[in-house]
Protein backbone atom coordinates (compact mmCIF):
# COMPACT_ATOMS: atom_id res chain seq x y z
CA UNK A 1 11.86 -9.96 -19.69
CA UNK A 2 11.03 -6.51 -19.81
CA UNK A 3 8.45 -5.05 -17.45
CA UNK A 4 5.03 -4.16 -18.30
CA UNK A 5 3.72 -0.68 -16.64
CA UNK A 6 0.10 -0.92 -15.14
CA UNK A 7 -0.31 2.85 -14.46
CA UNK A 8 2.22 5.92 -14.59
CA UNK A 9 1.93 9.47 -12.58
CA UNK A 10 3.20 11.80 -15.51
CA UNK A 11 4.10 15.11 -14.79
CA UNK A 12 1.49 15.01 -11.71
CA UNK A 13 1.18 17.75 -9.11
CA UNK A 14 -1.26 18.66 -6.63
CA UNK A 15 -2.18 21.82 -4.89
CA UNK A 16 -5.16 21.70 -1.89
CA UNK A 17 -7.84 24.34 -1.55
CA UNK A 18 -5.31 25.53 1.26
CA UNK A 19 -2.47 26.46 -1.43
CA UNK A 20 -0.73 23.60 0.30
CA UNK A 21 1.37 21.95 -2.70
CA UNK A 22 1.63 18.29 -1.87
CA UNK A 23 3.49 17.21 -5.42
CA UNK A 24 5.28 18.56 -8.30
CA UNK A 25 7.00 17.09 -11.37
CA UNK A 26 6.40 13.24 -9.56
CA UNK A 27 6.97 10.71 -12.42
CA UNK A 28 6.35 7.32 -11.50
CA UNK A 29 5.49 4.19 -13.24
CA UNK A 30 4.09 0.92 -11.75
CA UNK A 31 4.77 -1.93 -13.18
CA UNK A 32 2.43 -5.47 -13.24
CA UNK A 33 3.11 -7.40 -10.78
CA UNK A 34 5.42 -5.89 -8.27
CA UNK A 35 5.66 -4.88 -5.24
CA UNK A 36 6.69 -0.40 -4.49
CA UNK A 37 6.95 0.56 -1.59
CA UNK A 38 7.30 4.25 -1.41
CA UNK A 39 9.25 5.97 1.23
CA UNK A 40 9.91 9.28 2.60
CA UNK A 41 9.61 11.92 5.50
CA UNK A 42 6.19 12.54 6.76
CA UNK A 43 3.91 15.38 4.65
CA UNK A 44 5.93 14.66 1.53
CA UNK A 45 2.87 13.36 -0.61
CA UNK A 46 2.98 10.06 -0.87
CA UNK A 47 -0.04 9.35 0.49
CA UNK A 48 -1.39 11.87 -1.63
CA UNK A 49 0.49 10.25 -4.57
CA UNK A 50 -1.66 6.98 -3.16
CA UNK A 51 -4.68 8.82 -4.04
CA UNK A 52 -4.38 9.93 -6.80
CA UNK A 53 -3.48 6.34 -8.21
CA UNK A 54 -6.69 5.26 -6.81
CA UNK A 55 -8.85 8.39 -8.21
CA UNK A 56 -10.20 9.53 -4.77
CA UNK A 57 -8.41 12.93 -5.57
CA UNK A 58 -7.15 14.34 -9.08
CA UNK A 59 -4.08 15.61 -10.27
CA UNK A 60 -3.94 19.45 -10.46
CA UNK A 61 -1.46 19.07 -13.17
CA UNK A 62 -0.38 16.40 -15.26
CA UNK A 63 -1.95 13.05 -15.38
CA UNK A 64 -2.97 9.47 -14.42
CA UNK A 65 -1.81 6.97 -17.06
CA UNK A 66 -3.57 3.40 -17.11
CA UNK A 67 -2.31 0.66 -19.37
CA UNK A 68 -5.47 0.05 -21.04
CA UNK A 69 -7.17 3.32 -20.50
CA UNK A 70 -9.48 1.59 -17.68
CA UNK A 71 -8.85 2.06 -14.39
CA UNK A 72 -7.87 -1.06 -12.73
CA UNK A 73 -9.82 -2.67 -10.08
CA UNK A 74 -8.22 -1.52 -6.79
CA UNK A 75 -8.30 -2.48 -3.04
CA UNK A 76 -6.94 0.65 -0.47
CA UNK A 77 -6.06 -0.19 2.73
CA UNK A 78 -6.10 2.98 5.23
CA UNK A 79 -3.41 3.97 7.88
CA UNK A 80 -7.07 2.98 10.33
CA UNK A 81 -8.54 -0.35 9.99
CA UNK A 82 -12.01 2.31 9.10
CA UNK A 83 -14.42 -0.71 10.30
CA UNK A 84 -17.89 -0.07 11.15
CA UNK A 85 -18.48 -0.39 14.67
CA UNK A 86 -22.02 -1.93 14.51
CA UNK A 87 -21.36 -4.68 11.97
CA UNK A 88 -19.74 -7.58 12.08
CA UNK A 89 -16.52 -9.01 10.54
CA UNK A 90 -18.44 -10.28 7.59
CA UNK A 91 -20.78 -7.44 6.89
CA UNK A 92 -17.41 -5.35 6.97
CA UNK A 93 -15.98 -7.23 4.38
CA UNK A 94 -19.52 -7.41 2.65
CA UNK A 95 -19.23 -3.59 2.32
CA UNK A 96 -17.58 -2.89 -0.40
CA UNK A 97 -19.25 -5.73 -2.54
CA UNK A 98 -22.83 -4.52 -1.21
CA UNK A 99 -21.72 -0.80 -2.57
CA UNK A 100 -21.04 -2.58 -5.90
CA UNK A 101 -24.94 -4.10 -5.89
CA UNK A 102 -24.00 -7.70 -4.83
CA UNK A 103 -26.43 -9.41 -2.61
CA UNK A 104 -25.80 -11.09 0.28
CA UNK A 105 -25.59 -14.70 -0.81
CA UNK A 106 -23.81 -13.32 -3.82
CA UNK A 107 -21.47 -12.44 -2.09
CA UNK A 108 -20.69 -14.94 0.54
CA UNK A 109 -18.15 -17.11 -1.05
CA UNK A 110 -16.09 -14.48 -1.89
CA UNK A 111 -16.25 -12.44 1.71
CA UNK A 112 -15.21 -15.85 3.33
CA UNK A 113 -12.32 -17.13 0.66
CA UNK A 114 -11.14 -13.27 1.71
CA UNK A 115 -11.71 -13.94 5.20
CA UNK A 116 -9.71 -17.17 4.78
CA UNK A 117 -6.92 -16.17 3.04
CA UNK A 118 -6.23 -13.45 6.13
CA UNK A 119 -6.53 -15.79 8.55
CA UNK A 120 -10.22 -14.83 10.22
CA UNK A 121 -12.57 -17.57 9.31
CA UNK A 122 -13.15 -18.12 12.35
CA UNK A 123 -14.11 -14.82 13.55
CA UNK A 124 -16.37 -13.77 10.85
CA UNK A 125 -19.51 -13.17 13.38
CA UNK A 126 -16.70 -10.88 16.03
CA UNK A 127 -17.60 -7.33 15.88
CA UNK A 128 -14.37 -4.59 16.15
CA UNK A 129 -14.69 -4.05 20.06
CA UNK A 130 -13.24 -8.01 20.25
CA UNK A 131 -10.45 -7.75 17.99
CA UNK A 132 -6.74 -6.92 17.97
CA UNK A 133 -5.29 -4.36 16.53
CA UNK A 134 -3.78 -6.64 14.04
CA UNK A 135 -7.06 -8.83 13.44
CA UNK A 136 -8.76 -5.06 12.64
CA UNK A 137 -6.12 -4.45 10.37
CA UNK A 138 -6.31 -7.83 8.86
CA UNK A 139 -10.54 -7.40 8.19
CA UNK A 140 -9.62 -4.25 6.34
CA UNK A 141 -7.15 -6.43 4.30
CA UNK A 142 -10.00 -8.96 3.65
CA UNK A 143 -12.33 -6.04 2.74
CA UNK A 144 -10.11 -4.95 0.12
CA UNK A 145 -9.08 -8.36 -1.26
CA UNK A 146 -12.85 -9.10 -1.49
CA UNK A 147 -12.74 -8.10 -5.23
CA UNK A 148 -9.75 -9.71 -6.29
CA UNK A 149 -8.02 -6.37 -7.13
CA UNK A 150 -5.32 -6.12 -9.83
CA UNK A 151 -3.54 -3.60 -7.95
CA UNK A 152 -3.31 -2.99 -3.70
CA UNK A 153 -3.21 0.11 -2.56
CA UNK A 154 -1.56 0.41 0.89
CA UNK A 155 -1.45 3.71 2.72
CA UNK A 156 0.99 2.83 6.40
CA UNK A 157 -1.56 -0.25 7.50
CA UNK A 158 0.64 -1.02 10.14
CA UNK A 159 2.32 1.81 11.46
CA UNK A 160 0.16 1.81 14.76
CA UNK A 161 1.04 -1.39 15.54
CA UNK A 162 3.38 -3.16 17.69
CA UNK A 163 6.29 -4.30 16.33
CA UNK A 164 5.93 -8.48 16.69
CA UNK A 165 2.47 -7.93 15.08
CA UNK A 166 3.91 -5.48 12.23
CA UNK A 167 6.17 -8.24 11.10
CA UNK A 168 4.01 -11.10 11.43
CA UNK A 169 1.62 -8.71 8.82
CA UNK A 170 4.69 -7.75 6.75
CA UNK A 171 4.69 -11.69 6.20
CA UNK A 172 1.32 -12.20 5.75
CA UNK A 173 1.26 -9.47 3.28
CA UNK A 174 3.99 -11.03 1.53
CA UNK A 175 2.17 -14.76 1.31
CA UNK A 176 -0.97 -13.37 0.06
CA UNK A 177 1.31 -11.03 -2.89
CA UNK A 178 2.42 -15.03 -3.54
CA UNK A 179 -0.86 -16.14 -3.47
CA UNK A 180 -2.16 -13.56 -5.74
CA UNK A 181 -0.05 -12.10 -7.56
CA UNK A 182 -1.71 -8.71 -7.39
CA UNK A 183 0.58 -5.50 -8.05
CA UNK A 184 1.14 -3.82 -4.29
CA UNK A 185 2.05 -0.62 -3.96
CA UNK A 186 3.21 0.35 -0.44
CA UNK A 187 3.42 3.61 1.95
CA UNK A 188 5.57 3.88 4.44
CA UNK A 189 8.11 5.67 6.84
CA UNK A 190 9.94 2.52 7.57
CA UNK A 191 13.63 1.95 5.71
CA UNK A 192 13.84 -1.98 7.17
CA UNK A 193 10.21 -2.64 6.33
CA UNK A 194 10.62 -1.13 2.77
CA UNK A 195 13.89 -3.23 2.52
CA UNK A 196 11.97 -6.30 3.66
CA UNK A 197 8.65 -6.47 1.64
CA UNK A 198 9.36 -4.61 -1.68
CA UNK A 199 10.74 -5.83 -5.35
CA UNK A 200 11.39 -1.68 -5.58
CA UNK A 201 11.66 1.52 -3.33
CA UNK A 202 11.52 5.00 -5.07
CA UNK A 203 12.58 7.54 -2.19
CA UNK A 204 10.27 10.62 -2.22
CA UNK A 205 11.53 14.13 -1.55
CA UNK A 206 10.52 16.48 1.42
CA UNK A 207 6.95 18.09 -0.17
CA UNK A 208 6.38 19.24 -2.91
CA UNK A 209 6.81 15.15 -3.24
CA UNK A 210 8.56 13.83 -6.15
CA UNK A 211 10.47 11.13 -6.76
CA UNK A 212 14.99 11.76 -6.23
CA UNK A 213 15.90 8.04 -6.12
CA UNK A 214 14.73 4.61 -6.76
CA UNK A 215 16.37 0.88 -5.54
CA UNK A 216 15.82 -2.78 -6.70
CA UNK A 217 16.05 -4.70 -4.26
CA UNK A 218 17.25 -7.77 -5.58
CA UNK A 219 16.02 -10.68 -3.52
CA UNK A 220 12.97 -12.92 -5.01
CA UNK A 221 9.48 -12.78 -3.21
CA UNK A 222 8.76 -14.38 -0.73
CA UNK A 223 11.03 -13.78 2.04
CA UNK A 224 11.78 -14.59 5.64
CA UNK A 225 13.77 -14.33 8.74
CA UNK A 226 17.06 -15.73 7.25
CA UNK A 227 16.46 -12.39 5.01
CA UNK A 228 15.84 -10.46 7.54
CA UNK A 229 19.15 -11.63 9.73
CA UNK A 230 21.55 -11.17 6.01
CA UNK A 231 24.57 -9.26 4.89
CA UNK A 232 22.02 -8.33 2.01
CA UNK A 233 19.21 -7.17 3.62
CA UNK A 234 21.56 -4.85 6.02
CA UNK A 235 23.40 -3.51 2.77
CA UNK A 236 19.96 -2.78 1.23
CA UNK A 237 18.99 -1.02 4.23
CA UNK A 238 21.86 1.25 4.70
CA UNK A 239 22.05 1.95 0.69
CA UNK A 240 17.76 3.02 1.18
CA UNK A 241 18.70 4.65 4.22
CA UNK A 242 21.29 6.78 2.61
CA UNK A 243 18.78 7.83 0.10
CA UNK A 244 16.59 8.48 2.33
CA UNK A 245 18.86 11.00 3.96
CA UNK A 246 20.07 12.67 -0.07
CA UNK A 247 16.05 13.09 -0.08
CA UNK A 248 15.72 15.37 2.81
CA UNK A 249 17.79 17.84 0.84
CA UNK A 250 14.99 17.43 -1.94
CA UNK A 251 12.39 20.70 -2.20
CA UNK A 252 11.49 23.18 0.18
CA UNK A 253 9.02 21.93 2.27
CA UNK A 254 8.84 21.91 6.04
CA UNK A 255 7.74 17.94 7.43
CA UNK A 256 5.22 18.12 10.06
């Protein structure tokens, strides 16, 4: 069956007020339902690319592509949890609807089936100071699956973490894509975690970003550790690794 694209980066550059050039030429289409991670050395743009997906930032050339012409609703998860200090779990997870004009009881079954599916029912009246650094991480999942989002934008969630509680995320990310079915699409530095969670990798070069390579990985959702411990999975990883390397070749920039 042939894939149906949800949005596409055509052509799409971007330049900062400080001359900095953070992408040129990137072409990339996402397709319905998958999950993309993208990977590559740090300042290469692909948290940039991120942004521009989600329309916090425009293109200084080329352009943003949706299916339908309509931007899709989207959830972003930040590299920081970003939770209000002040509030509790549930009025974190409230935000985003309460920005939208939903009232409180409006809003209620929806901020605790999100809390739910994340694992935090219980600690919907915690404030930030009590939690983990994986619980934080997992209220700013909840806040973004609050509105059922067709797409998930993911910008490193879990690169501050340990690494027991990174993979016990990279599986709970995976059951909720299950559960879902929402399109994810996936920043990080990580070759074994791309390998792990993603239907496809594209391989960014060093900035200006654009894309040099991109893998299928071809191992059906969900996954687990008898994945993790395979011939496959290690063959995968060396083959993204290698790309990876061809990639650092790619452009002119200078990684910070």
């Amino acid at each position: 069956m042939a894939r149906q694209s949800l949005v596409q980066l055509v052509d799409a550059s971007k330049i900062f007020a400080s001359g900095t050039q953070a992408l040129r030429g990137l072409d990339l289409t996402i397709y319905q339902g998958e999950f993309l991670s993208l990977l590559g050395p740090s300042g290469c743009g692909k948290s940039t690319a991120l942004r521009l997906i989600a329309g916090l930032i425009e293109p200084t050339g080329g352009a943003v592509e949706w299916r339908d012409r309509t931007r899709a609703e989207i959830g972003f998860v930040f590299q920081d949890p970003t939770l209000m200090p002040w509030a509790n779990v549930e009025s974190n997870v409230f935000l985003p609807m309460k920005l939208r004009g939903y009232s409180r009881a409006a809003a209620a079954a929806k901020v605790s089936e999100a809390l739910q599916l994340v694992g935090l029912s219980e600690f919907a009246d915690a404030y930030p100071r009590e939690l983990s650094g994986g619980m934080k991480m997992r209220v700013s999942l909840a806040r973004a699956l609050a509105l059922k989002p067709q797409i998930l934008l993911l910008d490193e969630p879990f690169a501050a973490l340990d690494e027991i509680t990174r993979l016990r995320l990279n599986d709970d990310l995976l059951r909720l894509k299950s559960e879902l079915g929402a399109t994810i699409v996936f920043v990080t530095h990580s070759v074994y975690e791309s390998v792990y969670l993603s239907t496809r990798i594209a391989i960014f070069s060093n900035r200006p970003g654009k894309i040099v390579e991109t893998i299928d990985i071809g191992q059906a959702l969900p996954r687990d550790e008898e994945f993790r411990l395979s011939s496959e999975y290690g063959s995968w990883c060396r083959q993204a690794s290698r790309a990876l390397n061809r990639s650092m070749s790619e452009g002119r920039g200078i990684s910070p």
